[in-house]
PDB file of N, CA and C in Angstrom:
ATOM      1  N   UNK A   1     -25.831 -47.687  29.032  1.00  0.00           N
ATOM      2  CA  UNK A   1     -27.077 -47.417  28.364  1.00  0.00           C
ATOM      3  C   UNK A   1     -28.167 -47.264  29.415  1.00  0.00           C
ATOM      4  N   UNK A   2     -28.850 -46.073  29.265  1.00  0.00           N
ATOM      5  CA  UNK A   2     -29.933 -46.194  30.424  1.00  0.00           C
ATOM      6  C   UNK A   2     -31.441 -46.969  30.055  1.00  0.00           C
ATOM      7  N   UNK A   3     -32.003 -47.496  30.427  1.00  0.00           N
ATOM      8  CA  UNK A   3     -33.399 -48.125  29.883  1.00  0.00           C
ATOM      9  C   UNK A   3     -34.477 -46.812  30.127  1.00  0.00           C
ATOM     10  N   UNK A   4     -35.154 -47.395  29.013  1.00  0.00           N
ATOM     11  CA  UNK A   4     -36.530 -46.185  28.598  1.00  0.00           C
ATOM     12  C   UNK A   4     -37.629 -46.616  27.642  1.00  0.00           C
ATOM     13  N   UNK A   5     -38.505 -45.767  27.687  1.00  0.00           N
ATOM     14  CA  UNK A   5     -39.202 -47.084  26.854  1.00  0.00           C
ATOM     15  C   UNK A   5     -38.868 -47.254  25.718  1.00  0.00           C
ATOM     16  N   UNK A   6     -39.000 -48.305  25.083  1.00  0.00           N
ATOM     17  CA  UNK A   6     -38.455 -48.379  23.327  1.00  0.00           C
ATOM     18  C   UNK A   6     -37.102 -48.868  23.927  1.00  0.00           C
ATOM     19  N   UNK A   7     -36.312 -49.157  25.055  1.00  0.00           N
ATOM     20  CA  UNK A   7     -34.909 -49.085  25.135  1.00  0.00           C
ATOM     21  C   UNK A   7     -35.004 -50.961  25.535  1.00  0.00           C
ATOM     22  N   UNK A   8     -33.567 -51.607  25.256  1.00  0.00           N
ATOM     23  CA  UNK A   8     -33.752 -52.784  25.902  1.00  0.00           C
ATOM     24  C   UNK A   8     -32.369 -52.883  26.638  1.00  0.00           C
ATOM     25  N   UNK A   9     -32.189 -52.700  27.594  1.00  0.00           N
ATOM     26  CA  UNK A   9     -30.420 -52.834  28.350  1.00  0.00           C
ATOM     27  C   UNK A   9     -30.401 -54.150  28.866  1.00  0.00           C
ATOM     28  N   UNK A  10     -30.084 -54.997  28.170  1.00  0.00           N
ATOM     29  CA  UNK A  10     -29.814 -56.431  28.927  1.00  0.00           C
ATOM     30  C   UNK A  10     -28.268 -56.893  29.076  1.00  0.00           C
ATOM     31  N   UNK A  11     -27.545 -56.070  28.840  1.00  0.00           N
ATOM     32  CA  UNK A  11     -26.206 -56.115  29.106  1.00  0.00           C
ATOM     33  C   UNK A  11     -25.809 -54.979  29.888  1.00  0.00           C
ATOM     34  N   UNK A  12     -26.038 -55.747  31.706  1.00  0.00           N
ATOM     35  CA  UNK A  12     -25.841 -54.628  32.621  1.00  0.00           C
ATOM     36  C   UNK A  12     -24.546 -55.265  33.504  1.00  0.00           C
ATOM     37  N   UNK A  13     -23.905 -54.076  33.921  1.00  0.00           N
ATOM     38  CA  UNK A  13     -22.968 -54.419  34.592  1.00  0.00           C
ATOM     39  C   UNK A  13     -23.067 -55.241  35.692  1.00  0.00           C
ATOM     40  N   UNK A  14     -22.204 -56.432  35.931  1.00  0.00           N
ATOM     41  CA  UNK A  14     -22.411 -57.286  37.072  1.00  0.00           C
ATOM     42  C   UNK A  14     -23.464 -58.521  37.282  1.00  0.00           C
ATOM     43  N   UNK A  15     -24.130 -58.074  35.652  1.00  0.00           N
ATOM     44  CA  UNK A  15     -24.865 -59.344  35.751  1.00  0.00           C
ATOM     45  C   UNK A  15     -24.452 -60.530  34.543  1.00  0.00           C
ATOM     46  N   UNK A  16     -24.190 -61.422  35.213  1.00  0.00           N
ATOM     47  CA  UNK A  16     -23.320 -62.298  34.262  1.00  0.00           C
ATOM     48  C   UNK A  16     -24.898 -63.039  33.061  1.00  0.00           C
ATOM     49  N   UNK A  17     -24.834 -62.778  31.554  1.00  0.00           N
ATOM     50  CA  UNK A  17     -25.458 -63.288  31.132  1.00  0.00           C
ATOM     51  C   UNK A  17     -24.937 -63.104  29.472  1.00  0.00           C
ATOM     52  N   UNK A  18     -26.122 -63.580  28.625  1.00  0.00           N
ATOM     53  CA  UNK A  18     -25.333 -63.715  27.086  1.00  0.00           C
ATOM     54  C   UNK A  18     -26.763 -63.137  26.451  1.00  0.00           C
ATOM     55  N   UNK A  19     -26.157 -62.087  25.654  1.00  0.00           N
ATOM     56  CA  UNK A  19     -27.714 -61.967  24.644  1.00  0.00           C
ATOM     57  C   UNK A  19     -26.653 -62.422  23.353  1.00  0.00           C
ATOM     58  N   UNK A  20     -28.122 -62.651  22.857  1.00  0.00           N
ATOM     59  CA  UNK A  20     -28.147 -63.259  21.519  1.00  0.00           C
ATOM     60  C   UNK A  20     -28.730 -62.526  20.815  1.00  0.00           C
ATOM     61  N   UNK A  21     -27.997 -61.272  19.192  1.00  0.00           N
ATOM     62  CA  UNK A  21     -29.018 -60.528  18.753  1.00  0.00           C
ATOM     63  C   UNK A  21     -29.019 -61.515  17.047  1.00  0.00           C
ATOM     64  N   UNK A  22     -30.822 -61.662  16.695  1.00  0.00           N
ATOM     65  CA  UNK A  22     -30.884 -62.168  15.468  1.00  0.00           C
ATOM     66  C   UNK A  22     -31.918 -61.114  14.576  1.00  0.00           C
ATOM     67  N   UNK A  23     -31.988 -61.027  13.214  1.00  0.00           N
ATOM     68  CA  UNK A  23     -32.580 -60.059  12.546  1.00  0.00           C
ATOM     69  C   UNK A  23     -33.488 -61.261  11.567  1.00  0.00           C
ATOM     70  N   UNK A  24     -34.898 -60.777  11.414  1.00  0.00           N
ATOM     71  CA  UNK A  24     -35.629 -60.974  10.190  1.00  0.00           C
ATOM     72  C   UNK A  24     -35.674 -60.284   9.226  1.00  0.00           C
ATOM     73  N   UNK A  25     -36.137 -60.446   8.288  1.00  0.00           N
ATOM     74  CA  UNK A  25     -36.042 -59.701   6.992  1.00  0.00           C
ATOM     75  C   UNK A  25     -37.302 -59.977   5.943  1.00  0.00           C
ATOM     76  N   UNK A  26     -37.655 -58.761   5.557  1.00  0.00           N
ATOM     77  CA  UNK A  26     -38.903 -59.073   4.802  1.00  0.00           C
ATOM     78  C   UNK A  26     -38.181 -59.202   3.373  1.00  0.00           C
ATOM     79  N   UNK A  27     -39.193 -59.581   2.252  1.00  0.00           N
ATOM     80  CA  UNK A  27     -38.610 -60.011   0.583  1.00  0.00           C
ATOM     81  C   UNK A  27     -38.239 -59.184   0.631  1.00  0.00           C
ATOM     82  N   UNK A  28     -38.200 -57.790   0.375  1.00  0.00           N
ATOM     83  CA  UNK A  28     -37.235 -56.796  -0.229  1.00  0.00           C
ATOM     84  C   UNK A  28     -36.439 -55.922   0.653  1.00  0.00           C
ATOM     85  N   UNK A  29     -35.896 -56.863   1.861  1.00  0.00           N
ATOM     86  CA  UNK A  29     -34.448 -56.944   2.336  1.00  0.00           C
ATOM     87  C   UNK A  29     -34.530 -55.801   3.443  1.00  0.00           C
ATOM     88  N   UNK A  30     -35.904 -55.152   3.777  1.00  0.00           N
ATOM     89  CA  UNK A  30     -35.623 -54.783   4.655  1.00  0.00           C
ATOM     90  C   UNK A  30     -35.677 -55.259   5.945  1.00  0.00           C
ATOM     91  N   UNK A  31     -35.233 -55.136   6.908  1.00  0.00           N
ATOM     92  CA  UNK A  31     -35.142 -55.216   8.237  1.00  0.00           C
ATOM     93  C   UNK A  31     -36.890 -55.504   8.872  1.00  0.00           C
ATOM     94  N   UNK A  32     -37.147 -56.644   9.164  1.00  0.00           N
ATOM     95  CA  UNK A  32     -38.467 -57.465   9.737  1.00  0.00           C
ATOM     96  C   UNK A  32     -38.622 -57.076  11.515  1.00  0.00           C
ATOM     97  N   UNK A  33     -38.034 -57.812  11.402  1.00  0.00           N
ATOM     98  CA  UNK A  33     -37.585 -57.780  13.347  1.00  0.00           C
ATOM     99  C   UNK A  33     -35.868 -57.958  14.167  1.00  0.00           C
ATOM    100  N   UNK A  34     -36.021 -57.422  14.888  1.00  0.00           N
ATOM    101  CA  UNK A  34     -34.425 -57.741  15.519  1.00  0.00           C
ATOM    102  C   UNK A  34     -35.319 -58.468  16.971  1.00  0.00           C
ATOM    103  N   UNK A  35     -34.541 -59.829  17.101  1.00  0.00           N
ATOM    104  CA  UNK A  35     -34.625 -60.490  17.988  1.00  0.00           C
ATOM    105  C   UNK A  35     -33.817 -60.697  19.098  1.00  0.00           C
ATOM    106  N   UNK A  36     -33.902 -60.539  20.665  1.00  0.00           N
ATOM    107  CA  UNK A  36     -32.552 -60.280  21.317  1.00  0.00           C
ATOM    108  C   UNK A  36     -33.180 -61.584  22.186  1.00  0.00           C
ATOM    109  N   UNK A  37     -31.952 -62.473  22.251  1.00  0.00           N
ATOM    110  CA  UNK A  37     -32.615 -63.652  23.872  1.00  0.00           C
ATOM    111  C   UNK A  37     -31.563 -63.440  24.937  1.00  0.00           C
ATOM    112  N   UNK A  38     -31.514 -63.649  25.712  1.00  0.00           N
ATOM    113  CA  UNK A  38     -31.202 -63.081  26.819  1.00  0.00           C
ATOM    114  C   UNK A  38     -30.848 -64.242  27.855  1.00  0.00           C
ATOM    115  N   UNK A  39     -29.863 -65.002  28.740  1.00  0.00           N
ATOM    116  CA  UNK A  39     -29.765 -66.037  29.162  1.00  0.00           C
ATOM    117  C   UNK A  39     -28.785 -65.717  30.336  1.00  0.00           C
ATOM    118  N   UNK A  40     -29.415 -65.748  31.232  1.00  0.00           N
ATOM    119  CA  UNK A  40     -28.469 -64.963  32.859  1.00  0.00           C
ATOM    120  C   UNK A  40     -28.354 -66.681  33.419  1.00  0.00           C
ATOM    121  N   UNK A  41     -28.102 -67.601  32.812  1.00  0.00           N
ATOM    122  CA  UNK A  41     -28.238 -69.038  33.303  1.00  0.00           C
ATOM    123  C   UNK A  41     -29.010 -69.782  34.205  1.00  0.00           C
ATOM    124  N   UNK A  42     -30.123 -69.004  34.224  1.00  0.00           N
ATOM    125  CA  UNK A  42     -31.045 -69.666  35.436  1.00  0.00           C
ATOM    126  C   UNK A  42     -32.362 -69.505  34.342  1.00  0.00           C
ATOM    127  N   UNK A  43     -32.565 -68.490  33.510  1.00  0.00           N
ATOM    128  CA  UNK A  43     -33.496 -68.013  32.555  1.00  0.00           C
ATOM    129  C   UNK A  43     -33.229 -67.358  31.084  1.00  0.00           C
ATOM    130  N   UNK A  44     -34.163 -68.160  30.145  1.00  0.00           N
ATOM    131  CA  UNK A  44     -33.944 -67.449  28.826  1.00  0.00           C
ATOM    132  C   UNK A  44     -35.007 -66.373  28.588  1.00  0.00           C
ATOM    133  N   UNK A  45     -35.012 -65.104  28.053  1.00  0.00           N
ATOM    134  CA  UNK A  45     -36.284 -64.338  27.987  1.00  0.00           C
ATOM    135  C   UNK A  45     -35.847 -63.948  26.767  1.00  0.00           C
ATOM    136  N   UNK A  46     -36.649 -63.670  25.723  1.00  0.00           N
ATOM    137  CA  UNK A  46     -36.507 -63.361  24.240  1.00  0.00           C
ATOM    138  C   UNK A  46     -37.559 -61.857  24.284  1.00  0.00           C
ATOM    139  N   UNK A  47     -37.216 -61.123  23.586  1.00  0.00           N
ATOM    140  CA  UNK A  47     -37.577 -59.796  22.953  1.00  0.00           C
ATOM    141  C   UNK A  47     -37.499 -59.412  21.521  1.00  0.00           C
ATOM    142  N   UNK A  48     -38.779 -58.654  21.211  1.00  0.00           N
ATOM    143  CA  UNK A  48     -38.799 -58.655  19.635  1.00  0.00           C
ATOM    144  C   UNK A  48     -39.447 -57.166  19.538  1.00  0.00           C
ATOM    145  N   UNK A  49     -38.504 -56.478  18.585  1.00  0.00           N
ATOM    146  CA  UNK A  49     -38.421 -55.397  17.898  1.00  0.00           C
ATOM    147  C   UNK A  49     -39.252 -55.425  16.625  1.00  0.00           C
ATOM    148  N   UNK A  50     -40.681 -54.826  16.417  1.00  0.00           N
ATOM    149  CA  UNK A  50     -41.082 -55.392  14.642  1.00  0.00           C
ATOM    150  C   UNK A  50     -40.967 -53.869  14.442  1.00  0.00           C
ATOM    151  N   UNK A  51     -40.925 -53.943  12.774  1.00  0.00           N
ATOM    152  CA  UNK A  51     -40.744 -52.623  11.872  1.00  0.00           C
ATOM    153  C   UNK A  51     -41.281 -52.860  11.317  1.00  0.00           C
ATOM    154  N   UNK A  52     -42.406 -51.488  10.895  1.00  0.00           N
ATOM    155  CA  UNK A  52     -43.562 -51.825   9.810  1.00  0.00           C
ATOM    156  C   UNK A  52     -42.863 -50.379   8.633  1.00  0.00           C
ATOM    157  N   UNK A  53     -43.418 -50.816   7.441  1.00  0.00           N
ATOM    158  CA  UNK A  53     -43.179 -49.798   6.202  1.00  0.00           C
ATOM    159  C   UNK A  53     -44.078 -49.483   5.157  1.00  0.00           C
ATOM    160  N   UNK A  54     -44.249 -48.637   4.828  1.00  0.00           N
ATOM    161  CA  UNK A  54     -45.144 -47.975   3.888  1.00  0.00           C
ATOM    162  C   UNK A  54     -44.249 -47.104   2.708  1.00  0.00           C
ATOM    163  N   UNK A  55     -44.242 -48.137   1.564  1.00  0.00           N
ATOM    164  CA  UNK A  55     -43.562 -47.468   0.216  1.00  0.00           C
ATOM    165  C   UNK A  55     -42.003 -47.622   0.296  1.00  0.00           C
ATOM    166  N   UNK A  56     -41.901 -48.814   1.278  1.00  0.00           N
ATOM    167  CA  UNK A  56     -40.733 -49.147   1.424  1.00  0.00           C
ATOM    168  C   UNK A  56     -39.963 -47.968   2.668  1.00  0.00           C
ATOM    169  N   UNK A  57     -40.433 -47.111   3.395  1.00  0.00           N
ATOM    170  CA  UNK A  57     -40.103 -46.117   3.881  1.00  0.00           C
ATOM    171  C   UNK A  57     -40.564 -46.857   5.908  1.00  0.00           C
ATOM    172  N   UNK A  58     -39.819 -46.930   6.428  1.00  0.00           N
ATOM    173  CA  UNK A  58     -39.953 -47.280   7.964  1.00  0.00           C
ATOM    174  C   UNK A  58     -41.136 -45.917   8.552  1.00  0.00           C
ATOM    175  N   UNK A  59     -42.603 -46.700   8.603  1.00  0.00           N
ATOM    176  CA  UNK A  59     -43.477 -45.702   9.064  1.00  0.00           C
ATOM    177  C   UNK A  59     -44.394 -46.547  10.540  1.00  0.00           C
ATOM    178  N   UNK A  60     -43.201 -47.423  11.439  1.00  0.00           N
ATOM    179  CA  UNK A  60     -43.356 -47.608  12.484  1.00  0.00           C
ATOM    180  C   UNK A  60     -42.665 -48.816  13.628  1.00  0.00           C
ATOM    181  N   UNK A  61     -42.444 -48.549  14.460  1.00  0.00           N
ATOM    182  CA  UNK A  61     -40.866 -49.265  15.071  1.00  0.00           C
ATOM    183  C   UNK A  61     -41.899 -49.829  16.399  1.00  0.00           C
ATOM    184  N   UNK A  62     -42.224 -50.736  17.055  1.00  0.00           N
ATOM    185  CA  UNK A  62     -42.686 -51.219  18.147  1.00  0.00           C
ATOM    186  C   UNK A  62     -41.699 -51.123  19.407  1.00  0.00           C
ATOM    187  N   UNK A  63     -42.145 -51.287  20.440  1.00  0.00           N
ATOM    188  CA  UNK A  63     -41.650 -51.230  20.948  1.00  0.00           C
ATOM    189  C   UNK A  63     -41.357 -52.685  21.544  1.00  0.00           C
ATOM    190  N   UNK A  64     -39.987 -53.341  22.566  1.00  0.00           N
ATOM    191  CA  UNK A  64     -39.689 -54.131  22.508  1.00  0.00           C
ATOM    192  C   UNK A  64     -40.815 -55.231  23.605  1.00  0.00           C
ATOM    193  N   UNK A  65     -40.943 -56.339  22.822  1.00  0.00           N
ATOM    194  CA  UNK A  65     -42.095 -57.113  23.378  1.00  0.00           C
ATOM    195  C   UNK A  65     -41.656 -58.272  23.858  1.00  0.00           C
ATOM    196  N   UNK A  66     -41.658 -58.696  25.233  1.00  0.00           N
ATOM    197  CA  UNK A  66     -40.998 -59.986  25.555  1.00  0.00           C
ATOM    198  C   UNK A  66     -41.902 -61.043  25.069  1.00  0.00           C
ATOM    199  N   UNK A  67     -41.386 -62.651  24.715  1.00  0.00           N
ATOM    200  CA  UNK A  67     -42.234 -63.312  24.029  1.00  0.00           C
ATOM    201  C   UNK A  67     -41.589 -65.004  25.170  1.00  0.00           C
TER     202      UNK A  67
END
């Protein structure tokens, strides 16, 4: 996977680490945020994906924000 913006590659070759992907969800089941943490054993770094909607229709995707 190449990184870009909007892109998150934390599973790169040769680097020994663990992501963790978790999803939120708004009341009517759509997709809130995808949460990725990231743990190369020396450091945890977490990233968050939000999705916004209008009429139930995905009318905007963030880009990924370390937290």
């Amino acid at each position: 996977m190449v990184s870009s913006a909007g892109s998150l590659d934390l599973e790169r070759p040769g680097v020994n680490g663990d992501v963790a992907t978790a999803f939120t969800y708004n009341g009517d089941g759509t997709v809130a945020t995808i949460v990725k943490t990231y743990n190369d054993g020396v450091t945890t770094a977490t990233y968050t994906k939000t999705f916004t909607y209008t009429s139930g229709q995905v009318t905007g995707i963030s880009k990924w924000v370390k937290s």
